[in-house]
N, C-alpha and C. Protein backbone atom coordinates (compact mmCIF):
# COMPACT_ATOMS: atom_id res chain seq x y z
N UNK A 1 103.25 130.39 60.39
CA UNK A 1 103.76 129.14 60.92
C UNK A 1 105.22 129.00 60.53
N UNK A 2 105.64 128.20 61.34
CA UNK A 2 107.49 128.12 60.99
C UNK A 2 107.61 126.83 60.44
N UNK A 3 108.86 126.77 59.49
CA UNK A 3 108.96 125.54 59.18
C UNK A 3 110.62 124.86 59.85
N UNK A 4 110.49 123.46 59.90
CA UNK A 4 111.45 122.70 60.33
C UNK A 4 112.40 122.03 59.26
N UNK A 5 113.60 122.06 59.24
CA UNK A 5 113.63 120.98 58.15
C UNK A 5 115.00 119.64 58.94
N UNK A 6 114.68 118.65 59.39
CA UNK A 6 115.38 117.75 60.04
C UNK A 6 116.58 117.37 58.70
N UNK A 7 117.33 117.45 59.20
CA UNK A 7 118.78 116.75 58.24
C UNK A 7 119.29 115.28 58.83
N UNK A 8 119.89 114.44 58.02
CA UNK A 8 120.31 113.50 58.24
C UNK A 8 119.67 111.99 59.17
N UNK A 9 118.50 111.73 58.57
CA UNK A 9 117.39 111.14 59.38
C UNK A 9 117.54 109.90 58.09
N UNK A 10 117.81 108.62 59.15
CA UNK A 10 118.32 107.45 58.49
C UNK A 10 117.31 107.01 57.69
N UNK A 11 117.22 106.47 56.20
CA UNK A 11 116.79 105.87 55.71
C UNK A 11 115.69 105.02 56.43
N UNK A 12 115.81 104.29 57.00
CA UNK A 12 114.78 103.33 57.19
C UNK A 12 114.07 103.83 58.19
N UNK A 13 114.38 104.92 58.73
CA UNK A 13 113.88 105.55 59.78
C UNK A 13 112.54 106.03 59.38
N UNK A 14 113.20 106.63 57.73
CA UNK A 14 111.91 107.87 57.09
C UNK A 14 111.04 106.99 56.21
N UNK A 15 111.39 105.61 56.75
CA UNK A 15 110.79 104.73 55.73
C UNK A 15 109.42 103.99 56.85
N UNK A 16 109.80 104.08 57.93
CA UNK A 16 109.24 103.23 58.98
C UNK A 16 107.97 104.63 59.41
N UNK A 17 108.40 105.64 59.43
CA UNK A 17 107.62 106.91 59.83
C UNK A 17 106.61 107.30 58.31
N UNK A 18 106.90 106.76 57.31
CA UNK A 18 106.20 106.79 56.03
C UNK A 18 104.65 105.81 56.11
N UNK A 19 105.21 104.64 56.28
CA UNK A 19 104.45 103.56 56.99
C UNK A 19 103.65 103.99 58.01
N UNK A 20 103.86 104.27 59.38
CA UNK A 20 103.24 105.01 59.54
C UNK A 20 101.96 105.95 59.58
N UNK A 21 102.34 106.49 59.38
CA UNK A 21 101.56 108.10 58.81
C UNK A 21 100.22 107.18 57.59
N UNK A 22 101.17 106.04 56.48
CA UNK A 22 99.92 105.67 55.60
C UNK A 22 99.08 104.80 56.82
N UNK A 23 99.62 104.45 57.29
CA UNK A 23 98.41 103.07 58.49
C UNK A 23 97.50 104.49 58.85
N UNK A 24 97.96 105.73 59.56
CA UNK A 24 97.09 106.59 59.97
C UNK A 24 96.06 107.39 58.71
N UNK A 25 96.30 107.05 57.53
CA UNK A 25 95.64 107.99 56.63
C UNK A 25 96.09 109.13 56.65
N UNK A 26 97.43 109.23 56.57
CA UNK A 26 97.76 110.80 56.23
C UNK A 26 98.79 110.97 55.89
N UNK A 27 99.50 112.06 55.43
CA UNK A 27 100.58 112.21 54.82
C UNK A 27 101.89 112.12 55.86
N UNK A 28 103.24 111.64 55.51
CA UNK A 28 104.01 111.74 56.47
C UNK A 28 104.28 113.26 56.88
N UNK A 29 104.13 114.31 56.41
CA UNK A 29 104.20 115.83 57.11
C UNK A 29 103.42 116.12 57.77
N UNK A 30 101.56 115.23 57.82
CA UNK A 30 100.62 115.79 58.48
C UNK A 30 100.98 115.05 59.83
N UNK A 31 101.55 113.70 59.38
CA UNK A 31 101.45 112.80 60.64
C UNK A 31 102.44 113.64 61.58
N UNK A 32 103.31 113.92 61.25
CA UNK A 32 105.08 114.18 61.99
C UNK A 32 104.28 115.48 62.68
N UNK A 33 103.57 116.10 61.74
CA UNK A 33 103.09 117.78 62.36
C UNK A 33 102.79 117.82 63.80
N UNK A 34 101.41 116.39 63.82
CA UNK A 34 101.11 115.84 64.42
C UNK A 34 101.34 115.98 65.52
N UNK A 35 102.60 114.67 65.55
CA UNK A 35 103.39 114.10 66.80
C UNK A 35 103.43 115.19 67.38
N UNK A 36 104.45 115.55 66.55
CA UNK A 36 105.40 116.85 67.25
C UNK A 36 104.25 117.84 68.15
N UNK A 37 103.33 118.39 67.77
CA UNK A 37 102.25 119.26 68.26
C UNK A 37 101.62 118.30 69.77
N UNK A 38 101.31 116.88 69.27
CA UNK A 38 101.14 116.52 70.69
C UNK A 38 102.40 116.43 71.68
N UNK A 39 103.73 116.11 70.81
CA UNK A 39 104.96 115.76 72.47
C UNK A 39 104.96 117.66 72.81
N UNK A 40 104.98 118.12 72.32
CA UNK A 40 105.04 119.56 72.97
C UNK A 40 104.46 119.92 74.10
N UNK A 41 103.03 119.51 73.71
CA UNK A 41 101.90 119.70 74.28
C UNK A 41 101.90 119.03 75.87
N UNK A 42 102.56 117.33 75.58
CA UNK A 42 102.74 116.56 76.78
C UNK A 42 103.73 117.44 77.61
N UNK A 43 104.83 117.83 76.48
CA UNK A 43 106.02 118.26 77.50
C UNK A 43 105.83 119.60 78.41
N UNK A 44 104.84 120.57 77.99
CA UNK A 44 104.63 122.07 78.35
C UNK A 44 104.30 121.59 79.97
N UNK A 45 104.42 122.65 80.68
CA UNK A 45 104.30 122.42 82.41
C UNK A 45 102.46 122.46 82.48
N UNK A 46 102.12 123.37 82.04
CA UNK A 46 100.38 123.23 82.30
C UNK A 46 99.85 123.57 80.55
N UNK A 47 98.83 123.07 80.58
CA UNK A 47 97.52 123.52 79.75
C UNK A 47 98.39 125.11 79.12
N UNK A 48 98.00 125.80 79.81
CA UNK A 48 98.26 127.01 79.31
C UNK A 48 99.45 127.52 79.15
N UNK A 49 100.52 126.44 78.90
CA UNK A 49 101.86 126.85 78.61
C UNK A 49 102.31 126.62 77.02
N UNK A 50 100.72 125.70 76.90
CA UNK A 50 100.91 125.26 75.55
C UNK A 50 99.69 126.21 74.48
N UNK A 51 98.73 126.48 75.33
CA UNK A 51 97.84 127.42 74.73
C UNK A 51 96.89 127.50 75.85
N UNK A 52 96.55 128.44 76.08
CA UNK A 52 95.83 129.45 76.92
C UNK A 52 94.39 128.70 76.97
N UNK A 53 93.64 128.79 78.15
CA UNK A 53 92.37 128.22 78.96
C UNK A 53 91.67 128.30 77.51
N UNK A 54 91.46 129.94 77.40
CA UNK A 54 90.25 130.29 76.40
C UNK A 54 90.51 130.64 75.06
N UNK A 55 91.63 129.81 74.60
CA UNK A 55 91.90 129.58 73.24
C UNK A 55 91.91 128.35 73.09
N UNK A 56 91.91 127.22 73.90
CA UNK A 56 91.34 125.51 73.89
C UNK A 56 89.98 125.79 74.20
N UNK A 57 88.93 126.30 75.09
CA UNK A 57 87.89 126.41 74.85
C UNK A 57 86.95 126.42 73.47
N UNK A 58 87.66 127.67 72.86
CA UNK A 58 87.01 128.01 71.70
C UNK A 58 86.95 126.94 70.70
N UNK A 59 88.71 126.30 70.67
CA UNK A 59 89.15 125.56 69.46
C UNK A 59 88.17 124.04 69.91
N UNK A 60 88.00 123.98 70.88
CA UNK A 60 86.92 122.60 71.53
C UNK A 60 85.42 122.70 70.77
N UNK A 61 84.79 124.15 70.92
CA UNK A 61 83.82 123.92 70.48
C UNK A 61 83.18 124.28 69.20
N UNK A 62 84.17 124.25 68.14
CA UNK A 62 83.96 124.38 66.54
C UNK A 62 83.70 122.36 66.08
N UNK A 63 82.78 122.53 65.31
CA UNK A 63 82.50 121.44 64.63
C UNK A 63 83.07 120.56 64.67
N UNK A 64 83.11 119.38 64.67
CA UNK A 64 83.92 118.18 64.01
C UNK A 64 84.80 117.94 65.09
N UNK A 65 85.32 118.06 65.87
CA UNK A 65 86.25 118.38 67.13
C UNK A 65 86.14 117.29 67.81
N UNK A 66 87.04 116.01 68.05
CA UNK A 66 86.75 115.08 69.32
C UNK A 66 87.12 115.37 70.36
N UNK A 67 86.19 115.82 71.31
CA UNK A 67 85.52 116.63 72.66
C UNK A 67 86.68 115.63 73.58
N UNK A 68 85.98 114.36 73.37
CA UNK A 68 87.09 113.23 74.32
C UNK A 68 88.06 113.53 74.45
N UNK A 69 89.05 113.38 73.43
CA UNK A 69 90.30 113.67 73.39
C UNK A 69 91.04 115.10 73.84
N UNK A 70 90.01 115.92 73.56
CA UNK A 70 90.42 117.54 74.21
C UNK A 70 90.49 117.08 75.59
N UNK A 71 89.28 116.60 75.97
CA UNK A 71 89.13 116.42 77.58
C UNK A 71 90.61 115.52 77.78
N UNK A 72 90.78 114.37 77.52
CA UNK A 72 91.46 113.76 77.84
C UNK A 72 93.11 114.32 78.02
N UNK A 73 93.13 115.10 76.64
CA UNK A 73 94.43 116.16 77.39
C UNK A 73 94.42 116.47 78.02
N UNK A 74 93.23 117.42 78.63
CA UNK A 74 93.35 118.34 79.92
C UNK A 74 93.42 118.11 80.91
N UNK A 75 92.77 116.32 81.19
CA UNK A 75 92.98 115.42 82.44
C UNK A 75 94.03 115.00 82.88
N UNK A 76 94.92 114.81 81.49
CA UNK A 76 96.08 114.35 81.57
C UNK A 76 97.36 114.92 82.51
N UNK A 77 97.26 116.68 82.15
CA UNK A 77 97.86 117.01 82.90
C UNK A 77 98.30 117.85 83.76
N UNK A 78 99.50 117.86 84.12
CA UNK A 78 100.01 117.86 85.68
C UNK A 78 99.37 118.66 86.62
N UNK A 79 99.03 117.90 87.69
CA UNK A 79 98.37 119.23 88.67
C UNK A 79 99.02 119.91 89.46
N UNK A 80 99.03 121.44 89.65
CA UNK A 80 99.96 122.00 89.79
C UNK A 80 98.73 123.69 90.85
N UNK A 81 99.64 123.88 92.10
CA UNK A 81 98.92 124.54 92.44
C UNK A 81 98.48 126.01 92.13
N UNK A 82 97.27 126.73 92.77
CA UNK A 82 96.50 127.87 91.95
C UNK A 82 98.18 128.30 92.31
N UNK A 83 98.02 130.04 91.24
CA UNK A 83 99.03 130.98 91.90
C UNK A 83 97.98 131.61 92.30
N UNK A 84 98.37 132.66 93.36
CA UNK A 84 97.55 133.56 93.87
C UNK A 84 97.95 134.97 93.78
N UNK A 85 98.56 135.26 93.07
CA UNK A 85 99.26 137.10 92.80
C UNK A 85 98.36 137.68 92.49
């Protein structure tokens, strides 16, 4: 995994994103990990730009997993037509 390290991020900024993260129960690195992993995810053109059909399959059906929310990504987005090559 790679790491990030943001510079110059205002005070009350890292104070408001601290807050945060405690309302969610988690640490501000798990929360930020988070975000960041879902805006990616929103921003990628399809499903599989962000990870592949049958590597969300798999990761869907291990334990503990809210099914909803997988689904609900995948509904989410963009529809975009087959290729045919």
């Amino acid at each position: 995994m790679a790491d990030i390290l943001i510079r110059k991020v205002d005070d009350a900024t890292k104070e408001l994103l601290r807050l945060r993260a405690e309302r969610r129960g988690k640490s501000l690195e798990a929360d930020l990990r988070e975000t960041l992993e879902k805006l990616a995810r929103e921003e990628a053109e399809s499903p599989d730009d962000a990870e592949p059909f049958g590597s969300w399959l798999v990761a869907i059906s291990r334990p503990g997993i809210d099914l909803d929310e997988a689904l609900d990504q995948l509904r989410s987005a963009p529809i975009r037509p087959a290729a045919l090559e």
